[in-house]
Protein backbone atom coordinates (compact mmCIF):
# COMPACT_ATOMS: atom_id res chain seq x y z
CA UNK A 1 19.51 27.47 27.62
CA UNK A 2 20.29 27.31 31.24
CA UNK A 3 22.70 24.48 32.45
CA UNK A 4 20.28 21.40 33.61
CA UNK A 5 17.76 22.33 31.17
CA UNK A 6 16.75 19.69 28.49
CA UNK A 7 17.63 21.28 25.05
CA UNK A 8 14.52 21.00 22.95
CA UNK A 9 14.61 20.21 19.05
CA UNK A 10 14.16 22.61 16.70
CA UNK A 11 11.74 20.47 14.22
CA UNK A 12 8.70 22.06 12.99
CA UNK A 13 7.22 19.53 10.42
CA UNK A 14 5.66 16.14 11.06
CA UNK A 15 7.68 14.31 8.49
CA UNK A 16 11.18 15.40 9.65
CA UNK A 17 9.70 14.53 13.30
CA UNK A 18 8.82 10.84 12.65
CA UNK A 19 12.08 11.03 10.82
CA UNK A 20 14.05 11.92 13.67
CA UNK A 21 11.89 9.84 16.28
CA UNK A 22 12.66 6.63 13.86
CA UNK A 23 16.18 7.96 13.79
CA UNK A 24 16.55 7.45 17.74
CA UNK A 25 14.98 3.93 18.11
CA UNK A 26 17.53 2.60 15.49
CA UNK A 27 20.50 4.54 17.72
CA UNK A 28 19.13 3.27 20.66
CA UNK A 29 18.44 -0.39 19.50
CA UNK A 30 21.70 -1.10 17.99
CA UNK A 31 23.05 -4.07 15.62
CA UNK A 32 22.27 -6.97 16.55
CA UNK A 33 18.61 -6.44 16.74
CA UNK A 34 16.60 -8.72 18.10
CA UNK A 35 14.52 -8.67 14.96
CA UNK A 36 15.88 -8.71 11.57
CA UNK A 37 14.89 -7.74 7.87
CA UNK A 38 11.53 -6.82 7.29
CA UNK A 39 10.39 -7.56 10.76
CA UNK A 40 12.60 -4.53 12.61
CA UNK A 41 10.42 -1.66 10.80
CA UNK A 42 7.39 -3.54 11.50
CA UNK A 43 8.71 -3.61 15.22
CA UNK A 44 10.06 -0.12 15.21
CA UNK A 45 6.99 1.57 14.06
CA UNK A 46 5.38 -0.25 17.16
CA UNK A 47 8.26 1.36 19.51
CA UNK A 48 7.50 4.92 17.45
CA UNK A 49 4.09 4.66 18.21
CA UNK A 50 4.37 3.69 22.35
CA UNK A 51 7.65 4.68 23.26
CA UNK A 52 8.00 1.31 24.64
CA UNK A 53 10.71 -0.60 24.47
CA UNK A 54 9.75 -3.52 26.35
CA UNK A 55 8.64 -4.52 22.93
CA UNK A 56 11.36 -5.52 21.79
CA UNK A 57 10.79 -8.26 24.16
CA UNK A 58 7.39 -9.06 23.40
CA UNK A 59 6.19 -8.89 19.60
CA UNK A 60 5.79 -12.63 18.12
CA UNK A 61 6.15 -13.13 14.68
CA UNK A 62 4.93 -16.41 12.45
CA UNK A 63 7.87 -17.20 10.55
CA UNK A 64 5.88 -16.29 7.47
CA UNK A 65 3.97 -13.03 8.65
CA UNK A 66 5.45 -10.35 7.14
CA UNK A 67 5.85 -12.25 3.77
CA UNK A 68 1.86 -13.26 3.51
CA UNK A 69 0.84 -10.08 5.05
CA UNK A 70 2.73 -8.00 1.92
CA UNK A 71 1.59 -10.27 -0.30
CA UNK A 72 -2.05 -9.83 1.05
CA UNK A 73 -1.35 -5.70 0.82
CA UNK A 74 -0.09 -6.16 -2.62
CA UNK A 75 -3.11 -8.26 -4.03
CA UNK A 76 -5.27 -4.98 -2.89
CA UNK A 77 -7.05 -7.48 0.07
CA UNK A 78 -9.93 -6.57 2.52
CA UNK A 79 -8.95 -5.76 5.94
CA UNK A 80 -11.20 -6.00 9.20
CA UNK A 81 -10.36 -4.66 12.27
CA UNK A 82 -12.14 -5.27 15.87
CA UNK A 83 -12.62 -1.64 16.69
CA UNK A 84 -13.34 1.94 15.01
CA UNK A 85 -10.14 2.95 16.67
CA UNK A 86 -7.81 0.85 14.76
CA UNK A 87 -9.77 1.61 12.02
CA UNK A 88 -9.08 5.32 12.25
CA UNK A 89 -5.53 4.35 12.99
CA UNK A 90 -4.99 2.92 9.34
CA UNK A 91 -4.88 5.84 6.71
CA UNK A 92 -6.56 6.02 3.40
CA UNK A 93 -4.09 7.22 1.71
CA UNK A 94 -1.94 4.13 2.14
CA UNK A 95 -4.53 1.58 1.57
CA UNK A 96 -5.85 3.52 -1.92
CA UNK A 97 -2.36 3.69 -3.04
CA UNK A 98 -1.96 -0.48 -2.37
CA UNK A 99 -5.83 -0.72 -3.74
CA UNK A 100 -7.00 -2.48 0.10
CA UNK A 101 -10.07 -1.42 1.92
CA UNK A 102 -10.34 -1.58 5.88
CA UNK A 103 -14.03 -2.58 7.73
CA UNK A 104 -15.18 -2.65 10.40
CA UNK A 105 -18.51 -3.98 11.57
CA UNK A 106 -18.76 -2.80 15.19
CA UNK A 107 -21.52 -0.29 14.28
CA UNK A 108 -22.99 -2.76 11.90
CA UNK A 109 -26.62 -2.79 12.80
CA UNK A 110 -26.98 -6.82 12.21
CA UNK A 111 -24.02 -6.85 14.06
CA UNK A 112 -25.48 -5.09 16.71
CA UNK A 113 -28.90 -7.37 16.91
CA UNK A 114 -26.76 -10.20 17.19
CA UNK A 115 -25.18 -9.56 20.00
CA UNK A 116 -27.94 -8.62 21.57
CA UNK A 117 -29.96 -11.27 21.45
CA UNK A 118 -26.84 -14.09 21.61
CA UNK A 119 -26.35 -12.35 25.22
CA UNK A 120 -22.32 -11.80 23.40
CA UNK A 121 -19.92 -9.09 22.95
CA UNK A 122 -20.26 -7.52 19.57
CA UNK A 123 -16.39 -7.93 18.96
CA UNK A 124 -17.51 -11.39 18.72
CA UNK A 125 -20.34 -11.00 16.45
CA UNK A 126 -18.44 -9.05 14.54
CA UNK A 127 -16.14 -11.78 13.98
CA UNK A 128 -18.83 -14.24 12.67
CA UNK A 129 -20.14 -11.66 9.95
CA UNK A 130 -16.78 -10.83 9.28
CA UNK A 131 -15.95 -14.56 8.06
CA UNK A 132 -19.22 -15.38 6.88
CA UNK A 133 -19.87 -12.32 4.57
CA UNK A 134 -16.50 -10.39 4.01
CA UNK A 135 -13.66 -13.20 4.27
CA UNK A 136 -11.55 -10.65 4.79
CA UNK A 137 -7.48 -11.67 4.20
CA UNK A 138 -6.14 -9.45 7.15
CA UNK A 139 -7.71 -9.76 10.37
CA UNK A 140 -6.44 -6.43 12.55
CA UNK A 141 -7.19 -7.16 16.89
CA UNK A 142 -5.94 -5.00 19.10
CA UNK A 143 -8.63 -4.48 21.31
CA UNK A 144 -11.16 -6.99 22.06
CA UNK A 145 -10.20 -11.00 23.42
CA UNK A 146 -13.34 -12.50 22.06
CA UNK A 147 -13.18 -11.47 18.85
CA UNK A 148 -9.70 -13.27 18.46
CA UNK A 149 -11.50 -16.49 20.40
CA UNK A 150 -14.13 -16.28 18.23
CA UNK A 151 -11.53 -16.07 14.95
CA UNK A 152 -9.52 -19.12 16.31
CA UNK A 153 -12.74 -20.99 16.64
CA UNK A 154 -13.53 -20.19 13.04
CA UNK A 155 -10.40 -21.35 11.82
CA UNK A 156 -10.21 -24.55 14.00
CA UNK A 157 -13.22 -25.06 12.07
CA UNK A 158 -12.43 -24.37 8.71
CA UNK A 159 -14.35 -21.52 8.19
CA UNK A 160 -11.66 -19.20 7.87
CA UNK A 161 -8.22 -19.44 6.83
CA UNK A 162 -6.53 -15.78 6.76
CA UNK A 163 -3.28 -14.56 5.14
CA UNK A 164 -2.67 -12.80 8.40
CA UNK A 165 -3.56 -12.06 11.84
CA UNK A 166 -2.57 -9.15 13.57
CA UNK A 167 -3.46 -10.69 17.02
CA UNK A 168 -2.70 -7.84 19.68
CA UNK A 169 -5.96 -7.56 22.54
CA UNK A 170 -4.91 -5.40 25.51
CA UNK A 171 -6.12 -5.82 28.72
CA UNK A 172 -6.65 -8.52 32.19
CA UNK A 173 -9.60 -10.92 30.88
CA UNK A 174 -7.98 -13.14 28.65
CA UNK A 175 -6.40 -10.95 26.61
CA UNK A 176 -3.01 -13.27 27.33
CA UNK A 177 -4.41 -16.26 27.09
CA UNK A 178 -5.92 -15.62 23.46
CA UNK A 179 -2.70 -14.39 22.06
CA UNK A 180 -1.03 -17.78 23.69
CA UNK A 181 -3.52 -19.51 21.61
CA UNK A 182 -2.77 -17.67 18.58
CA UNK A 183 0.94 -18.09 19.24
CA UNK A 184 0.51 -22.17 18.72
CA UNK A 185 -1.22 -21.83 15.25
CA UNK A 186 1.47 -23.28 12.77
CA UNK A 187 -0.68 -22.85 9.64
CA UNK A 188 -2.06 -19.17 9.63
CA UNK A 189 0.68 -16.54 10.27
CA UNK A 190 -0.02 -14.27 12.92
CA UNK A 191 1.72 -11.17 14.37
CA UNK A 192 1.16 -10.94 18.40
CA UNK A 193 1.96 -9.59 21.26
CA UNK A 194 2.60 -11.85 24.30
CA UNK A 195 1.14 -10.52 27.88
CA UNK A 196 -1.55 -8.43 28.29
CA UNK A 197 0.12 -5.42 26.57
CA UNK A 198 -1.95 -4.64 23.25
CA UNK A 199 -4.07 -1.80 21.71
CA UNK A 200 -5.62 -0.48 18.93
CA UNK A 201 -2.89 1.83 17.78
CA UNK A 202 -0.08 -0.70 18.15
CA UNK A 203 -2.38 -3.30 15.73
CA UNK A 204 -2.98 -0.49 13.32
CA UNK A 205 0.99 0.56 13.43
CA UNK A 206 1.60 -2.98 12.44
CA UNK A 207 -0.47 -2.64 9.06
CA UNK A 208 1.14 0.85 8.70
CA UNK A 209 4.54 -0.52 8.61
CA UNK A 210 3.42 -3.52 6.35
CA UNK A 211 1.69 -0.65 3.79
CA UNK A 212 5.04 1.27 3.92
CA UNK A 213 7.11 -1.99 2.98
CA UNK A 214 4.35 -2.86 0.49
CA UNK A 215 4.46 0.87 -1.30
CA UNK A 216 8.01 1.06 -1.12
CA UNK A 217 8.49 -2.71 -2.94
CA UNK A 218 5.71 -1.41 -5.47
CA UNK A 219 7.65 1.52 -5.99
CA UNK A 220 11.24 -0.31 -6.77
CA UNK A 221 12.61 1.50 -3.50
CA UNK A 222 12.98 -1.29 -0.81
């Protein structure tokens, strides 16, 4: 290859390439990490899936996230998530092999009235169906602000107390200021992202790297 030329890897199958992309955020996040244990896969699969490192400043974790939210995986819970997206973003494959099942009620034509005729977003309606009927254990946001509003207001409440809350809304319209709220919950653990960063791939990488932790400690291999 000509000199000044970026030499490209020879790697042909996915699982040696996520292999070799984990590979380079450990070499390039060296010892000490600013997250330890069971929280640095959790983080890393977040870097894998953004290529953004700024994370590393950003991601918030309860002090007893990842422990509830494998325990929650291991029990087989119900997971809802705030978009089809993040939904999509969560494979079968590892929620059949931990016995969960992921909703979500965006489409959900009562969902849909409701909104309507409460003048709201249906993120939000979503939210009340979601704790009324479901009572899901894993709450999964990465997309929409008032349907982590509306979950906070639910649990200040008492209508819902969740193992876990992947709190993560992206955007400029209080997408901050819901995750600061969620930050200052002492009772339900939560795993956030501070700012406006957010999405639905980087909540759904979250409960990837929980499933993978939760397989692998089924399995005898973590």
């Amino acid at each position: 290859m000509a000199d000044g030329m970026t030499a490209v890897r020879d790697i042909a199958r996915g699982e040696d390439i996520e292999a070799e992309s984990l590979r380079i955020i450990d070499s390039e996040v060296p010892e000490p990490r600013p997250y330890q244990g069971a929280q640095w896969p959790v983080v890393r699969r977040m870097i894998h899936t953004t290529a953004d490192f700024e994370l590393l400043h950003l991601v918030r974790f309860h002090p007893l996230a990842v422990e509830a939210g494998l325990d929650a995986l291991l029990r087989g819970c119900v997971l809802v998530t705030d978009t089809e997206m993040a939904h999509a973003g969560i494979p079968d494959r590892r929620m059949r092999a931990l016995g969960c099942s992921v909703r979500c009620l965006m489409r959900d034509e009562a969902v849909v009235a409701l909104a309507q005729a409460m003048g709201c977003t249906r993120a939000r309606a979503a939210m009340d169906f979601a704790v009324a009927d479901i009572r899901p254990e894993i709450y999964v946001i990465g997309n929409a602000p008032t349907a982590l509003l509306r979950l906070l207001e639910h649990i200040e409440a008492g209508r819902a107390k969740p193992a876990l809350i992947v709190g993560m809304p992206v955007g400029f319209v209080n997408a901050a200021e819901s995750k600061d709220l969620l930050l200052r919950q002492e009772a339900i653990p939560y795993i956030a992202i501070q700012g406006r960063k957010g999405g639905s791939a980087l909540a759904a990488s979250v409960i990837n790297a929980l499933a993978d932790q939760a397989i692998a400690q089924r399995k005898g291999t973590l």
